[in-house]
C-alpha atoms as a PDB file:
ATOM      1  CA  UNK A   1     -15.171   8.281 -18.384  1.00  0.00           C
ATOM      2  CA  UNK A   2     -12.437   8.371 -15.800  1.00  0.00           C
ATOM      3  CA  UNK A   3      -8.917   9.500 -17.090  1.00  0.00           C
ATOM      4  CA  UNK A   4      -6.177   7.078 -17.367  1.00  0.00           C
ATOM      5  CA  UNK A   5      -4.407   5.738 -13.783  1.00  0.00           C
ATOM      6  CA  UNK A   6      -1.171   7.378 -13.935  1.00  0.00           C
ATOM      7  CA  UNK A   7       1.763   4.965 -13.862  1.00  0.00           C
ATOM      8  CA  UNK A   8       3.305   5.961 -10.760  1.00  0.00           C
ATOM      9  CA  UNK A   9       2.187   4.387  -7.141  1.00  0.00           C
ATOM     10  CA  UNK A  10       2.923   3.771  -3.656  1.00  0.00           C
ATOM     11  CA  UNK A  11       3.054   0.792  -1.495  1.00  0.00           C
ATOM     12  CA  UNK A  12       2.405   1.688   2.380  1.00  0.00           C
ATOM     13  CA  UNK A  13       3.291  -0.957   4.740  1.00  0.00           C
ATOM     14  CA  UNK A  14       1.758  -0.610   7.541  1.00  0.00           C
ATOM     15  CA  UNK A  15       3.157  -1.798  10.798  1.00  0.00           C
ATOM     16  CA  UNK A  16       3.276  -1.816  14.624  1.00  0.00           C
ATOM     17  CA  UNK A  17       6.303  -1.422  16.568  1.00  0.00           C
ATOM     18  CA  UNK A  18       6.088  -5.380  17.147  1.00  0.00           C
ATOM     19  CA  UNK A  19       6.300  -5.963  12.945  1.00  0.00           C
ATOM     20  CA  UNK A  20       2.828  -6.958  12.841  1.00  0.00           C
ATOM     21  CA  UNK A  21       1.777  -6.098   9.919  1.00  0.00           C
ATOM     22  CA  UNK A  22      -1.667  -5.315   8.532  1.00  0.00           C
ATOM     23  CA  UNK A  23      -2.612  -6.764   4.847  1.00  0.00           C
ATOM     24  CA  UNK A  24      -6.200  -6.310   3.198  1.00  0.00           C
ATOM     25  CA  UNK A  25      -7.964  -8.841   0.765  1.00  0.00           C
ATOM     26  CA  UNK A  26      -8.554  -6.897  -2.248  1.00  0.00           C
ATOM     27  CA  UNK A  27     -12.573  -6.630  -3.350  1.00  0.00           C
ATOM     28  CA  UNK A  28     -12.169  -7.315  -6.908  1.00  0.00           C
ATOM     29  CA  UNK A  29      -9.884 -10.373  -6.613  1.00  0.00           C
ATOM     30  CA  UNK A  30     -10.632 -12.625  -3.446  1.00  0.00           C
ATOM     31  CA  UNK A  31      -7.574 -14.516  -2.140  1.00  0.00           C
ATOM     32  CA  UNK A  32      -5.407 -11.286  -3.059  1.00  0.00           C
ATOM     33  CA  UNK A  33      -3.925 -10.199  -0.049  1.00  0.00           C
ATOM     34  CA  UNK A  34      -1.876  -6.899   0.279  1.00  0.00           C
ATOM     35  CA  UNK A  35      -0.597  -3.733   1.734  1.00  0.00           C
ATOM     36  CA  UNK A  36      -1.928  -0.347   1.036  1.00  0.00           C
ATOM     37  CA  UNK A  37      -1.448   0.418  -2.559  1.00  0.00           C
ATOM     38  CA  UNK A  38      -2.299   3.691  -5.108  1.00  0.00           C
ATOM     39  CA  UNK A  39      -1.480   5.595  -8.021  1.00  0.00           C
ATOM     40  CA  UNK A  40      -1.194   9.195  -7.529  1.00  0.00           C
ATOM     41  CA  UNK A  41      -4.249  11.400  -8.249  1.00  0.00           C
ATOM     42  CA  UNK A  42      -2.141  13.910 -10.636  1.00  0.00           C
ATOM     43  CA  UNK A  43       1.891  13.802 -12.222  1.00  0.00           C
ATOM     44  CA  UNK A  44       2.946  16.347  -9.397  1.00  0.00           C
ATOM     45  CA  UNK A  45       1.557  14.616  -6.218  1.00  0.00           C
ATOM     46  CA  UNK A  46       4.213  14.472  -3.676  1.00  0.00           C
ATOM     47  CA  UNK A  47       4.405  10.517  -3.024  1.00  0.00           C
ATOM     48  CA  UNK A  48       3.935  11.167   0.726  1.00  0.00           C
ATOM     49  CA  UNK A  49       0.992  12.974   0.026  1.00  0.00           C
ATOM     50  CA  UNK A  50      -0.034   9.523  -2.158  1.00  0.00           C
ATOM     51  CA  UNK A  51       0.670   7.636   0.589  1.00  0.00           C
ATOM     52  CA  UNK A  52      -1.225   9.011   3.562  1.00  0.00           C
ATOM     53  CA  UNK A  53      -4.255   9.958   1.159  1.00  0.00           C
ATOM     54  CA  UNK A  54      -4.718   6.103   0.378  1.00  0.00           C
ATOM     55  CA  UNK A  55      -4.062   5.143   3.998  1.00  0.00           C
ATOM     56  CA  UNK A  56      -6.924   6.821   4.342  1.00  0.00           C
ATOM     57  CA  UNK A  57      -9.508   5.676   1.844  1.00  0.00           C
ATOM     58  CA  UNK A  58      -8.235   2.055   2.211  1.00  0.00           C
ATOM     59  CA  UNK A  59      -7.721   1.821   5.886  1.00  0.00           C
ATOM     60  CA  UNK A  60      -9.513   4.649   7.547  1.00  0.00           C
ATOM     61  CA  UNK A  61      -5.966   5.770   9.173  1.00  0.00           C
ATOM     62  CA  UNK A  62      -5.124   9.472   9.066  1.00  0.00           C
ATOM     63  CA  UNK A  63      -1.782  10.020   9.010  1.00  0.00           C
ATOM     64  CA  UNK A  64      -0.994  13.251  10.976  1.00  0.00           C
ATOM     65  CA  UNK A  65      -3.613  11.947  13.623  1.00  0.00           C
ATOM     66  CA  UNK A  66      -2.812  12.484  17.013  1.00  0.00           C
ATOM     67  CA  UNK A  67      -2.300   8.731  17.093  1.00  0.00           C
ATOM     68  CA  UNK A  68      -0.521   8.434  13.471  1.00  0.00           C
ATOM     69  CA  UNK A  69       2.015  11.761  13.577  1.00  0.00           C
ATOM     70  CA  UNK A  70       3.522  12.367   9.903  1.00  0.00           C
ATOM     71  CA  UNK A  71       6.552  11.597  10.879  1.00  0.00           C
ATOM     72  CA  UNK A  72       5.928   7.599  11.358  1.00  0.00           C
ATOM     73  CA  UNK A  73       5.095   8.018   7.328  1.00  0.00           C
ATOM     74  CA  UNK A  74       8.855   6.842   6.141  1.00  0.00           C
ATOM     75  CA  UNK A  75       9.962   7.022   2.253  1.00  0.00           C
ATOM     76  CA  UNK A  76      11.874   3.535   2.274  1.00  0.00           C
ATOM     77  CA  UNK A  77      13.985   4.903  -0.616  1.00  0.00           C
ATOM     78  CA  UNK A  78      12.876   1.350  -2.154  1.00  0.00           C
ATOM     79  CA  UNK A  79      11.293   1.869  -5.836  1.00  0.00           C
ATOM     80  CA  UNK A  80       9.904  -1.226  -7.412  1.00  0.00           C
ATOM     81  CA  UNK A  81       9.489  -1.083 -11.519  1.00  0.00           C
ATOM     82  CA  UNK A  82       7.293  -3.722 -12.365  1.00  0.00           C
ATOM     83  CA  UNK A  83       4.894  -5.261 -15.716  1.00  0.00           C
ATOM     84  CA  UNK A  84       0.795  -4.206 -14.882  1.00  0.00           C
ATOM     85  CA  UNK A  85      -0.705  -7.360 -14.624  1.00  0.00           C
ATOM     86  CA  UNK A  86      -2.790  -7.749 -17.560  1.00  0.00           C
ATOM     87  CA  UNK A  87      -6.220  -7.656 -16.298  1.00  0.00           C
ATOM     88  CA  UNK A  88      -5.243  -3.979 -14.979  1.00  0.00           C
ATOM     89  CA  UNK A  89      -4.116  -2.597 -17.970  1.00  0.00           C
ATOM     90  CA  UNK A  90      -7.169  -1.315 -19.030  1.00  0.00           C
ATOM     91  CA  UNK A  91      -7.339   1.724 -16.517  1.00  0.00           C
ATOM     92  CA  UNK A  92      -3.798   2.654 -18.174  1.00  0.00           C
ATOM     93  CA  UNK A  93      -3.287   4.968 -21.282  1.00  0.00           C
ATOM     94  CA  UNK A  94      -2.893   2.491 -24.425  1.00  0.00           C
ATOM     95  CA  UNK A  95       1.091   0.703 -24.670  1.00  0.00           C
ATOM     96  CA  UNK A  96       1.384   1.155 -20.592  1.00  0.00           C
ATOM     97  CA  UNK A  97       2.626  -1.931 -19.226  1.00  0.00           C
ATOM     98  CA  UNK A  98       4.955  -0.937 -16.739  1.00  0.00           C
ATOM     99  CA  UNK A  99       4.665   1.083 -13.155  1.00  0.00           C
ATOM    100  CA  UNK A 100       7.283   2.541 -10.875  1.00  0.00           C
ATOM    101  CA  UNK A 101       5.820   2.319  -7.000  1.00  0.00           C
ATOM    102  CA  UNK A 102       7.388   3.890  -4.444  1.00  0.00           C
ATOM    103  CA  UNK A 103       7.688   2.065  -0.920  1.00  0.00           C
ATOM    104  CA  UNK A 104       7.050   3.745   2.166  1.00  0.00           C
ATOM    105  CA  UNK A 105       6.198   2.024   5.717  1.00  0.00           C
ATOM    106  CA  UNK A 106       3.752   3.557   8.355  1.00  0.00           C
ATOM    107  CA  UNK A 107       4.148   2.529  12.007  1.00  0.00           C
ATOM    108  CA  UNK A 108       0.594   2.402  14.246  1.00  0.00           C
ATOM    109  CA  UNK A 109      -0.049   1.486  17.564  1.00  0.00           C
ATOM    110  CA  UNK A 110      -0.398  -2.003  18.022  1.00  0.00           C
ATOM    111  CA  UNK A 111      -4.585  -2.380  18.120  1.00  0.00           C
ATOM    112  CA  UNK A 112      -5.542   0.324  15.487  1.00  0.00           C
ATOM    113  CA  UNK A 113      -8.980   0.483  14.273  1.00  0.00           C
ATOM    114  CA  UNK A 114      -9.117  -0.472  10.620  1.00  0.00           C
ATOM    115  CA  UNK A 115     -11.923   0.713   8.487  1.00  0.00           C
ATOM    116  CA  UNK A 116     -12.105  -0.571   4.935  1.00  0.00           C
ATOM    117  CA  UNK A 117     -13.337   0.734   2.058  1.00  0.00           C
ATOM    118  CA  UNK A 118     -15.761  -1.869   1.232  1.00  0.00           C
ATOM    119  CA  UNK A 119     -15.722  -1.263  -2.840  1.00  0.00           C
ATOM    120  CA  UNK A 120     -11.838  -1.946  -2.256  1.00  0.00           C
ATOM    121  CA  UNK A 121     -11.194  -4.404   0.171  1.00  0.00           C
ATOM    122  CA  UNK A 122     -13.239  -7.078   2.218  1.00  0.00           C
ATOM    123  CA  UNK A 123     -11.265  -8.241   5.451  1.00  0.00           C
ATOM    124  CA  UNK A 124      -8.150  -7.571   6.800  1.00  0.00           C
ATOM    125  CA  UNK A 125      -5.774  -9.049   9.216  1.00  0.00           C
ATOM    126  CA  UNK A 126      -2.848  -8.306  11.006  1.00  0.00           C
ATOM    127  CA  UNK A 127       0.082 -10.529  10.538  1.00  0.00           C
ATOM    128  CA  UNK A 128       3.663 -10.992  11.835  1.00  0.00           C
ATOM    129  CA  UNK A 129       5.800  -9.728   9.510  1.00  0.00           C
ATOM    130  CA  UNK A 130       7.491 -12.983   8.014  1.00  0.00           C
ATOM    131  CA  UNK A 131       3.892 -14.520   8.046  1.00  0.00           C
ATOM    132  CA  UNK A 132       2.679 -11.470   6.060  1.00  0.00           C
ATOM    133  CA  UNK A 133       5.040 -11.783   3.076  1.00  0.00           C
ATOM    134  CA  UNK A 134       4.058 -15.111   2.648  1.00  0.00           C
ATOM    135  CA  UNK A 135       0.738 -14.232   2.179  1.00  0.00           C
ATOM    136  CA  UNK A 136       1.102 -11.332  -0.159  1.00  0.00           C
ATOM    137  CA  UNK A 137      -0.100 -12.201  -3.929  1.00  0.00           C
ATOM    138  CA  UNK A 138       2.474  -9.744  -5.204  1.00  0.00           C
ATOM    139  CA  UNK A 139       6.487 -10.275  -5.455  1.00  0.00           C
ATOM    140  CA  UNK A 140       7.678  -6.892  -4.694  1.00  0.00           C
ATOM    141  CA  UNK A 141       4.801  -6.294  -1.402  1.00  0.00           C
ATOM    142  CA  UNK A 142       6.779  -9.383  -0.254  1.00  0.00           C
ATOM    143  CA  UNK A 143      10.036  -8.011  -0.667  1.00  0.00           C
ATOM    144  CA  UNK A 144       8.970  -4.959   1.280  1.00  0.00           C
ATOM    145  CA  UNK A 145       7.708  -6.593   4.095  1.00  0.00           C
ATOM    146  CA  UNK A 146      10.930  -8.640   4.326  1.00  0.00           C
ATOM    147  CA  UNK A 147      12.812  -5.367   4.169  1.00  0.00           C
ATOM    148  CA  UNK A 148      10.572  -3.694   7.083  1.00  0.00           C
ATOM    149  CA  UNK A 149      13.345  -4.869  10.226  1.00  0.00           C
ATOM    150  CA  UNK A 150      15.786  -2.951   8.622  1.00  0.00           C
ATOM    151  CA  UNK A 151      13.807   0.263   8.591  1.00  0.00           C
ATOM    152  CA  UNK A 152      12.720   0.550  11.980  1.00  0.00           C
END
């Protein structure tokens, strides 16, 4: 049995220099659109190290790539507390309702290869950035993709 998600995630934007901005249609609820998401793997995971490692297994993009240096990984400074949607609160301990995600944005090159974890997520698209926060399912990926021209 797989221990308890840990309450604590982050939410990667990812983004070109242009603001396009790449969302991926979650697997296990069709119509969901979103950013890169994750709960950190153990309570003392650096949420940088959160970040790129779920970059990675949802998107395929290694951050620290030749392409994708570290330093286009940005902590936003943003943290978002919000209630687990009920039909997730089953891979939390018993009486967790609530998780704290931490918001960074990742800028790409404009073109990047995208390769999706197919158990995750089934298409993706890349999407001006207004245009993506209108498609996002979730209030507070919205708000950070509205937020994204002031951090770059």
């Amino acid at each position: 049995m797989k221990p308890p998600k840990i309450p604590e995630s982050v939410l990667v934007v990812i983004h070109t220099a242009g603001l396009e901005v790449l969302l991926i249609e979650r697997a296990d609820k069709p119509g969901f659109w979103q950013s890169v998401t994750g709960s950190k793997d153990s309570l003392d995971e650096p949420p940088a190290e959160t970040a790129a490692r779920e970059v990675a297994e949802e998107t395929g993009i290694v951050v620290g790539s030749p392409d994708v240096p570290v330093a286009h990984l940005r902590d936003w400074g943003l943290r978002n507390v919000y209630e687990i949607y009920p039909v997730w609160r089953h891979r939390y301990a018993p009486g967790v309702t609530h998780n704290t995600e931490h918001v960074f944005g990742l800028r790409v090159p404009a073109g990047m290869p995208v390769i999706l974890n197919p158990r995750e997520h089934l298409r993706f698209d890349w999407l001006p950035w207004q245009e993506a926060a209108d498609r996002c399912f979730s209030p507070s990926n919205a708000e950070a993709i509205l937020q994204l021209p002031r951090f770059v």
